[in-house]
C-alpha atoms as a PDB file:
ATOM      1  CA  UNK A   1       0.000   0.000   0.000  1.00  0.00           C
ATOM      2  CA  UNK A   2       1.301   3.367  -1.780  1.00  0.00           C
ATOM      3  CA  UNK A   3       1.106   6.103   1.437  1.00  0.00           C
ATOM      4  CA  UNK A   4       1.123   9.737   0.710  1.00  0.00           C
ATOM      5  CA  UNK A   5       4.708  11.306   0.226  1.00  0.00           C
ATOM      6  CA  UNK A   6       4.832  15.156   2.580  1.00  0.00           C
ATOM      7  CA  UNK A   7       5.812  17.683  -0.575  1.00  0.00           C
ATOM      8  CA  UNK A   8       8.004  19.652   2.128  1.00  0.00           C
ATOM      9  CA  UNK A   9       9.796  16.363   3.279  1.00  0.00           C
ATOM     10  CA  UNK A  10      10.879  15.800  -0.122  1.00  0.00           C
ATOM     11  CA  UNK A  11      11.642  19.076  -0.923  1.00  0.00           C
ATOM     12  CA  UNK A  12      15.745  18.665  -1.922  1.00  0.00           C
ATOM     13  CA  UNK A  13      18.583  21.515  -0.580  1.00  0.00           C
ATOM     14  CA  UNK A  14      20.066  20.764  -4.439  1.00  0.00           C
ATOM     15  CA  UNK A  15      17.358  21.376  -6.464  1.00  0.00           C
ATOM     16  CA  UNK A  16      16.790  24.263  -9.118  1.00  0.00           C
ATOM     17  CA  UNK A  17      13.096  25.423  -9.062  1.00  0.00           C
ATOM     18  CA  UNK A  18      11.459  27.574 -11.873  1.00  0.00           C
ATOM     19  CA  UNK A  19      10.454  30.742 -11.098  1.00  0.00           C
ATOM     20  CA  UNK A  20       8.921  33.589 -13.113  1.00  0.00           C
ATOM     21  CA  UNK A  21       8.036  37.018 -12.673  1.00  0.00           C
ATOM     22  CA  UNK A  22       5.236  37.862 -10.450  1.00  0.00           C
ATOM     23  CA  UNK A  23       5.383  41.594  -9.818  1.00  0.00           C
ATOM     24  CA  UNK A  24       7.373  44.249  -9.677  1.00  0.00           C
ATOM     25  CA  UNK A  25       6.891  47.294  -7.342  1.00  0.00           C
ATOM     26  CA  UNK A  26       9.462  50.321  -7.554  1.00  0.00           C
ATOM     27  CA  UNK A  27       9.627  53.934  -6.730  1.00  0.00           C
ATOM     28  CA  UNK A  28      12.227  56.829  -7.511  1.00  0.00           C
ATOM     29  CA  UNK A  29      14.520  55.380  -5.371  1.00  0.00           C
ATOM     30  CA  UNK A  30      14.080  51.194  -5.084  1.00  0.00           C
ATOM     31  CA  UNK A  31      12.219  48.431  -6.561  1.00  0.00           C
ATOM     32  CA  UNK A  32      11.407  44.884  -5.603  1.00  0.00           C
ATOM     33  CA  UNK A  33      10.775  42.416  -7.989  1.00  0.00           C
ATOM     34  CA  UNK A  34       8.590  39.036  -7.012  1.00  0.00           C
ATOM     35  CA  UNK A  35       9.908  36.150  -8.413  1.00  0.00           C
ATOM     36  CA  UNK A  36       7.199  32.947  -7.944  1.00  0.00           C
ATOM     37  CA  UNK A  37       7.422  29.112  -8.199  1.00  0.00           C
ATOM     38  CA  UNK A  38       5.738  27.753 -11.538  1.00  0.00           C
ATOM     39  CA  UNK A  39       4.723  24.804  -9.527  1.00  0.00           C
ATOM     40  CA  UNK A  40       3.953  26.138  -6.135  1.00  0.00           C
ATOM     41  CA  UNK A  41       3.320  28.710  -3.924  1.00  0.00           C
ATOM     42  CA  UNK A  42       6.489  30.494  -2.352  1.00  0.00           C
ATOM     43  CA  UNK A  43       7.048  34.106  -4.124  1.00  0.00           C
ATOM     44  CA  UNK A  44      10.511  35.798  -3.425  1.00  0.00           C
ATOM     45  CA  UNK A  45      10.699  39.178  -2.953  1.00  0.00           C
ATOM     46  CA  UNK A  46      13.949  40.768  -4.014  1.00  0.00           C
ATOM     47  CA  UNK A  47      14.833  44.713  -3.518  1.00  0.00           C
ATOM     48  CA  UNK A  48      16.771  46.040  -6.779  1.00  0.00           C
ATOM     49  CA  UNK A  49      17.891  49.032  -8.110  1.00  0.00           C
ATOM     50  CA  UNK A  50      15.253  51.119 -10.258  1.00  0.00           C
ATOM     51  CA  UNK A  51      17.767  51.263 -13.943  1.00  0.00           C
ATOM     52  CA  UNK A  52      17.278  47.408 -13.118  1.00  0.00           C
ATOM     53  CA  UNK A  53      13.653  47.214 -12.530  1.00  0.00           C
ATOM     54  CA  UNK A  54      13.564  49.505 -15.289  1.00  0.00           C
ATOM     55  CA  UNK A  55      15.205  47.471 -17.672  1.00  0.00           C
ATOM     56  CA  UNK A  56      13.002  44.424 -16.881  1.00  0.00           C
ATOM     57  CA  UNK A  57       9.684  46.412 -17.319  1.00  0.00           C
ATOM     58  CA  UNK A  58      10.435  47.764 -20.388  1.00  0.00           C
ATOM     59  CA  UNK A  59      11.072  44.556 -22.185  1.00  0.00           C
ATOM     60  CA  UNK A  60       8.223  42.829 -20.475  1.00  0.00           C
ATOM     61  CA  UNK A  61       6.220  45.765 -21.373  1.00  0.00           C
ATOM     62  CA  UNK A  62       7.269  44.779 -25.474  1.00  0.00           C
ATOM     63  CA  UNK A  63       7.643  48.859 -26.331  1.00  0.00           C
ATOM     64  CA  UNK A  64      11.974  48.839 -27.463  1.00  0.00           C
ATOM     65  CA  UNK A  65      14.210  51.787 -26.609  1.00  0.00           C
ATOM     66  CA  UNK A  66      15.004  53.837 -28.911  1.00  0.00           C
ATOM     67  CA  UNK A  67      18.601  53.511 -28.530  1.00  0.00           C
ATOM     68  CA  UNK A  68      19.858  50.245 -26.512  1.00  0.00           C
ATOM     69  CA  UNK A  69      20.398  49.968 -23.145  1.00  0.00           C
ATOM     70  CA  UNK A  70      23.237  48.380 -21.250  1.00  0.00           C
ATOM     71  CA  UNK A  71      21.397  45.150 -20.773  1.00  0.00           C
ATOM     72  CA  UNK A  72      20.099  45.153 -24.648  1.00  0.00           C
ATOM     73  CA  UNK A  73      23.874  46.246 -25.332  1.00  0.00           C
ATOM     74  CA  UNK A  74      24.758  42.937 -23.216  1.00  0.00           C
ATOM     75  CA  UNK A  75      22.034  40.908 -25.331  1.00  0.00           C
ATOM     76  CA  UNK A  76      23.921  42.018 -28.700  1.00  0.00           C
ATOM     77  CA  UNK A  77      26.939  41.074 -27.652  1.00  0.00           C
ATOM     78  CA  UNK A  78      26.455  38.108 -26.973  1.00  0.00           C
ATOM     79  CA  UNK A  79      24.233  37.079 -30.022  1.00  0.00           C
ATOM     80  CA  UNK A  80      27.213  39.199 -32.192  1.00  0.00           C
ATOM     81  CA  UNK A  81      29.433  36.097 -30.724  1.00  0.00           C
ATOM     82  CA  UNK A  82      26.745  33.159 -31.310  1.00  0.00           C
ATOM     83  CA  UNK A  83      26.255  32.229 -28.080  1.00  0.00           C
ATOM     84  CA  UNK A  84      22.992  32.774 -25.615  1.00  0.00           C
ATOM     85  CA  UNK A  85      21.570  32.389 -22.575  1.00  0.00           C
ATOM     86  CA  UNK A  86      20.110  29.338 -21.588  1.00  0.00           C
ATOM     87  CA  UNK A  87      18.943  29.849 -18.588  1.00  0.00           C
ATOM     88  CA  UNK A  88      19.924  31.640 -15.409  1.00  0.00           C
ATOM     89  CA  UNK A  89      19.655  30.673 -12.102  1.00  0.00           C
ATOM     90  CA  UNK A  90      19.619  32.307  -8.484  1.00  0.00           C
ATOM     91  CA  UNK A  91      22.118  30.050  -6.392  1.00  0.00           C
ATOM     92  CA  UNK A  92      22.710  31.268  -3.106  1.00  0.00           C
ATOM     93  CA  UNK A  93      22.373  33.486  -0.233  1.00  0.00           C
ATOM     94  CA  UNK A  94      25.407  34.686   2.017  1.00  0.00           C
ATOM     95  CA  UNK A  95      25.396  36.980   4.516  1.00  0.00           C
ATOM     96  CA  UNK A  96      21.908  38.590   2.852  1.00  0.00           C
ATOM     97  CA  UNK A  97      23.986  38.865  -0.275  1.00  0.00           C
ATOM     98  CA  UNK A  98      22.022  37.163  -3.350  1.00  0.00           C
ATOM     99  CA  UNK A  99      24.422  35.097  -5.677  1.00  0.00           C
ATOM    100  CA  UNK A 100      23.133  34.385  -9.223  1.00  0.00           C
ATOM    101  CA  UNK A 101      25.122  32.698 -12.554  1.00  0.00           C
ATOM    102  CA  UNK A 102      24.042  33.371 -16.459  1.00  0.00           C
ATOM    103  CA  UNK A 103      24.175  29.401 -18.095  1.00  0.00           C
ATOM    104  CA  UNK A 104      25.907  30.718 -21.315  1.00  0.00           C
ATOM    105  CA  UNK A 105      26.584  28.174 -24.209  1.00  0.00           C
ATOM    106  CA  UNK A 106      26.370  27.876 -28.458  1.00  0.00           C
ATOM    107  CA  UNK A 107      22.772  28.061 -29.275  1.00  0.00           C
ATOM    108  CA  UNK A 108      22.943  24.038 -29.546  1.00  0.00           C
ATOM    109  CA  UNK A 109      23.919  24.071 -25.537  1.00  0.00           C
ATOM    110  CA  UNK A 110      27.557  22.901 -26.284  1.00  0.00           C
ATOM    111  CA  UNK A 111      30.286  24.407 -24.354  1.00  0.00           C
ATOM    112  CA  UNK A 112      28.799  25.785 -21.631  1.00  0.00           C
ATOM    113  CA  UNK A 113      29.787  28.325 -19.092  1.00  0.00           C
ATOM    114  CA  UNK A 114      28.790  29.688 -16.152  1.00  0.00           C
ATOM    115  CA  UNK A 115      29.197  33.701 -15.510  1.00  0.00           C
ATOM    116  CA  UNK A 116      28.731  35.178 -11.747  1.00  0.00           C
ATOM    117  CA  UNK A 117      26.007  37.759 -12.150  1.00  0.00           C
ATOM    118  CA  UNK A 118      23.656  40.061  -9.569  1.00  0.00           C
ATOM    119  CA  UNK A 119      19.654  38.500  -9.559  1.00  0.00           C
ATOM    120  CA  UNK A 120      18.694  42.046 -11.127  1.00  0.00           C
ATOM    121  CA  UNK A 121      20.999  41.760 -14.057  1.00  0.00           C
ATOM    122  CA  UNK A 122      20.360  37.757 -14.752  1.00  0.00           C
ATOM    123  CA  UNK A 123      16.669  38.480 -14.687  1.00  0.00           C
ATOM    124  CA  UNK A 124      17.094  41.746 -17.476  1.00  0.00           C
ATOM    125  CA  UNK A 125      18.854  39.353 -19.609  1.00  0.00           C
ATOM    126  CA  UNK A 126      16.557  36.367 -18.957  1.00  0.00           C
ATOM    127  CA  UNK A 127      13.431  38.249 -20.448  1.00  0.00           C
ATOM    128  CA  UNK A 128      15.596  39.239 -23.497  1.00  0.00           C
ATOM    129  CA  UNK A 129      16.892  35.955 -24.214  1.00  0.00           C
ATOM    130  CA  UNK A 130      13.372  34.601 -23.120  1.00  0.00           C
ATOM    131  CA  UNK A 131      15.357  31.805 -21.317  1.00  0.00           C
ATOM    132  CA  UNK A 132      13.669  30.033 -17.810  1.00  0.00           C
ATOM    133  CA  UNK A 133      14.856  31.362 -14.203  1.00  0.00           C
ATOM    134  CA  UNK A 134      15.415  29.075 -11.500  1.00  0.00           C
ATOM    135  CA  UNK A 135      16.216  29.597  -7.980  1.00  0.00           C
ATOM    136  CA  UNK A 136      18.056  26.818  -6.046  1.00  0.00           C
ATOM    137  CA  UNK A 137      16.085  25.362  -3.149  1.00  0.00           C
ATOM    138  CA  UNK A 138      18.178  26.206  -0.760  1.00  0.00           C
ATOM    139  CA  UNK A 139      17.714  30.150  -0.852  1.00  0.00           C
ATOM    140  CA  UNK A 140      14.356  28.979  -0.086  1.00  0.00           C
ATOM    141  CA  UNK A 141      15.957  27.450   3.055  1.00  0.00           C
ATOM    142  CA  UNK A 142      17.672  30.517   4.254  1.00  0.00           C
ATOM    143  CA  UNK A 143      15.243  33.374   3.968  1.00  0.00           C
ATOM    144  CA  UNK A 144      11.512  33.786   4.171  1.00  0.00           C
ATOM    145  CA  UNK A 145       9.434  33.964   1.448  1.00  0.00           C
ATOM    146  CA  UNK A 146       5.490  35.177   0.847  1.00  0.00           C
ATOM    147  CA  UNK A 147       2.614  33.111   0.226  1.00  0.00           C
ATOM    148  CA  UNK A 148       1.348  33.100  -3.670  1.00  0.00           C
ATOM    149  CA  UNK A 149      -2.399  33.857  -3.119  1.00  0.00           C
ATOM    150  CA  UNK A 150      -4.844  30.772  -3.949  1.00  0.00           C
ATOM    151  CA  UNK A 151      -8.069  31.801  -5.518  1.00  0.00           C
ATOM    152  CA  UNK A 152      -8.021  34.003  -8.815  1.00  0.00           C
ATOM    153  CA  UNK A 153      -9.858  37.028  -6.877  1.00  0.00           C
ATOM    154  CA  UNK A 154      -6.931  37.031  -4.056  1.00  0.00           C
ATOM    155  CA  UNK A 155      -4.586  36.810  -7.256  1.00  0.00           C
ATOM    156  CA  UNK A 156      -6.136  39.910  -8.428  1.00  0.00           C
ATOM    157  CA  UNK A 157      -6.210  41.807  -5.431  1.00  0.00           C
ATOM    158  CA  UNK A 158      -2.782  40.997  -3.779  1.00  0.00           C
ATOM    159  CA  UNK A 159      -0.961  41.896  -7.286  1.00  0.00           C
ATOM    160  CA  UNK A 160      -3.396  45.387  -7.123  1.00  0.00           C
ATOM    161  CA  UNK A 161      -2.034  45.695  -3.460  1.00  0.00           C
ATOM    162  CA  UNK A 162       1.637  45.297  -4.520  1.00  0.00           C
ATOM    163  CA  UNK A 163       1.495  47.675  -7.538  1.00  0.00           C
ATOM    164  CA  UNK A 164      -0.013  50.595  -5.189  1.00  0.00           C
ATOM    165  CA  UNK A 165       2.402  50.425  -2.419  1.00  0.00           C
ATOM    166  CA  UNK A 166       5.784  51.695  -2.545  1.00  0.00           C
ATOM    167  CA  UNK A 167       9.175  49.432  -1.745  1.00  0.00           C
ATOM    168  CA  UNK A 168       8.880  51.532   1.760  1.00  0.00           C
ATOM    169  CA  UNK A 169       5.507  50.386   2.970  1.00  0.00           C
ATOM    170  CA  UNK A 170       6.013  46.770   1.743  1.00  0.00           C
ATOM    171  CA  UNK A 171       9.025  47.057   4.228  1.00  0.00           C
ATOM    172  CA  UNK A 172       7.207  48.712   6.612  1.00  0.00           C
ATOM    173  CA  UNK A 173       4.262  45.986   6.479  1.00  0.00           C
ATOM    174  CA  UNK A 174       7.224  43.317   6.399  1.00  0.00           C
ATOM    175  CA  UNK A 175       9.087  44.544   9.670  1.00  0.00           C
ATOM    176  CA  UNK A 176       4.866  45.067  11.689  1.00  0.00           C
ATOM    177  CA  UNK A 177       4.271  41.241  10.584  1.00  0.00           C
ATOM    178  CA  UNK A 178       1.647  42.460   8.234  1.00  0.00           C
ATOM    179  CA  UNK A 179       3.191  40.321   5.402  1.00  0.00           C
ATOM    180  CA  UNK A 180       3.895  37.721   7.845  1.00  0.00           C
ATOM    181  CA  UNK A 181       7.396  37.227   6.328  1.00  0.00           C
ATOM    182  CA  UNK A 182      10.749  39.480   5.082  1.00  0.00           C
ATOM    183  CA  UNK A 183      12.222  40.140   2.291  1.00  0.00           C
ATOM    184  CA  UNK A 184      16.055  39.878   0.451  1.00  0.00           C
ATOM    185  CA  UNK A 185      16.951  43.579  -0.902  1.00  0.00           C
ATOM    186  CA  UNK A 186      19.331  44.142  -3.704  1.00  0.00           C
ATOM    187  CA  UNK A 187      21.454  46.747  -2.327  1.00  0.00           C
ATOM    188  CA  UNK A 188      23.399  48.734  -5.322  1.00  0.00           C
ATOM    189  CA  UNK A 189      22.226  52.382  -5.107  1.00  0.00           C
ATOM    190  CA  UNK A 190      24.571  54.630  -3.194  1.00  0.00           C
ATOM    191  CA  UNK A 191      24.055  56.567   0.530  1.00  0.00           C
ATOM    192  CA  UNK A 192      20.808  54.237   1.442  1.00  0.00           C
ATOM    193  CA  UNK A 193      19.801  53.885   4.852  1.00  0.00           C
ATOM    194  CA  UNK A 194      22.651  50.626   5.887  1.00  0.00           C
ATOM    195  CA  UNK A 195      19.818  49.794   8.142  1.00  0.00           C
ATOM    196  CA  UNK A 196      17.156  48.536   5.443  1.00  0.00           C
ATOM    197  CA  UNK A 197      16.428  44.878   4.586  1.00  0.00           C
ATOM    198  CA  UNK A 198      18.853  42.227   3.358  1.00  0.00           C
ATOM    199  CA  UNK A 199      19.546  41.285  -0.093  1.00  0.00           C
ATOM    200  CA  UNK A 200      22.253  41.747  -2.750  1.00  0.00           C
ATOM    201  CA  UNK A 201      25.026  43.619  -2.731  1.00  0.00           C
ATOM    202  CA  UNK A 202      26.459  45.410  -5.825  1.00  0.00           C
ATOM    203  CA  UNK A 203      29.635  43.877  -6.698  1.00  0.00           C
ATOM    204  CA  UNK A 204      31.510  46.989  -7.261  1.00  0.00           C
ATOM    205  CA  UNK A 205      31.074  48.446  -3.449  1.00  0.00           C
ATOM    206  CA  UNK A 206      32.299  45.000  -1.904  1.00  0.00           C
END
């Protein structure tokens, strides 16, 4: 007799979930994008820069720039060599640092290679290349995430929530237990408040 398997018990530390783009909320000053599991419920928040947030509305949005911008600069490049983007993945979490590689290879997948690369930046070349975004399960494991919303009116109304508050009262909510959960931030804008939430840290102040 077959019994029924816990999905959290076999959940594995390993493993590379898909994720896609749930939301993004952003100000003049920061923006947090909401990356969700395809086949689940967990949604990550992540605080980026707005020239990143930016960068991933506009494509997702389908009007071009009129001239191209670094990450459509990035794109040309690589195409100009023949290779893409396969896929990118978020890998880790260190010291509330996010850690993220771009899966570069030919366009038949030969001759792979792996190139470090901030969330923000791997997600603005992800919806260019239109390649699949994973997160490893163990970022998961080390910081909380929020609850996708279940029924298609909740959908509705929780993405409505998100796109009329700003990064600062989704914090705010966050730190009162409104959210009942925190958030990683992306932190690569200069003279913020050192006292905000975690996240990523631009590689050029570390």
């Amino acid at each position: 007799m077959k019994t029924k398997k816990d999905p959290e018990a076999e959940k594995d530390p390993g493993k590379e979930v898909e994720v896609r783009i749930y939301s993004i909320a952003t100000s003049l000053t920061e923006s947090i994008i909401f990356l969700d599991e395809t086949e689940g419920t967990r949604i990550l928040p992540i605080w980026i820069g707005p020239m990143e947030a930016q960068a991933i509305a506009i494509r997702l949005s389908g009007y071009p720039s009129p001239r191209p911008m670094t990450h459509d600069l990035i794109f040309s490049v690589i195409k100009t060599l023949g290779l893409t983007i396969k896929r990118v993945t978020i890998t880790d979490i260190v010291e509330n640092t996010y850690y993220s590689s771009l899966h570069i290879a030919d366009p038949g997948g030969e001759n792979l290679r792996l190139v470090d690369s901030r969330p923000s930046d791997a997600v603005a070349l992800a919806v260019r290349f239109g390649c699949p975004i994973y997160i490893n399960e163990k970022v998961f494991e080390k910081t909380q995430v929020l609850s996708k919303p279940i029924t298609e009116d909740e959908v509705v109304k929780f993405k409505r929530d998100l796109k009329s508050l700003k990064p600062n009262d989704i914090i705010g909510q966050l730190l009162n237990g409104g959210l009942k959960n925190s958030a990683g931030r992306e932190d690569d804008k200069e003279g913020e408040d050192e006292d905000s939430q975690d996240g990523e840290t631009d590689d050029e102040q570390t």
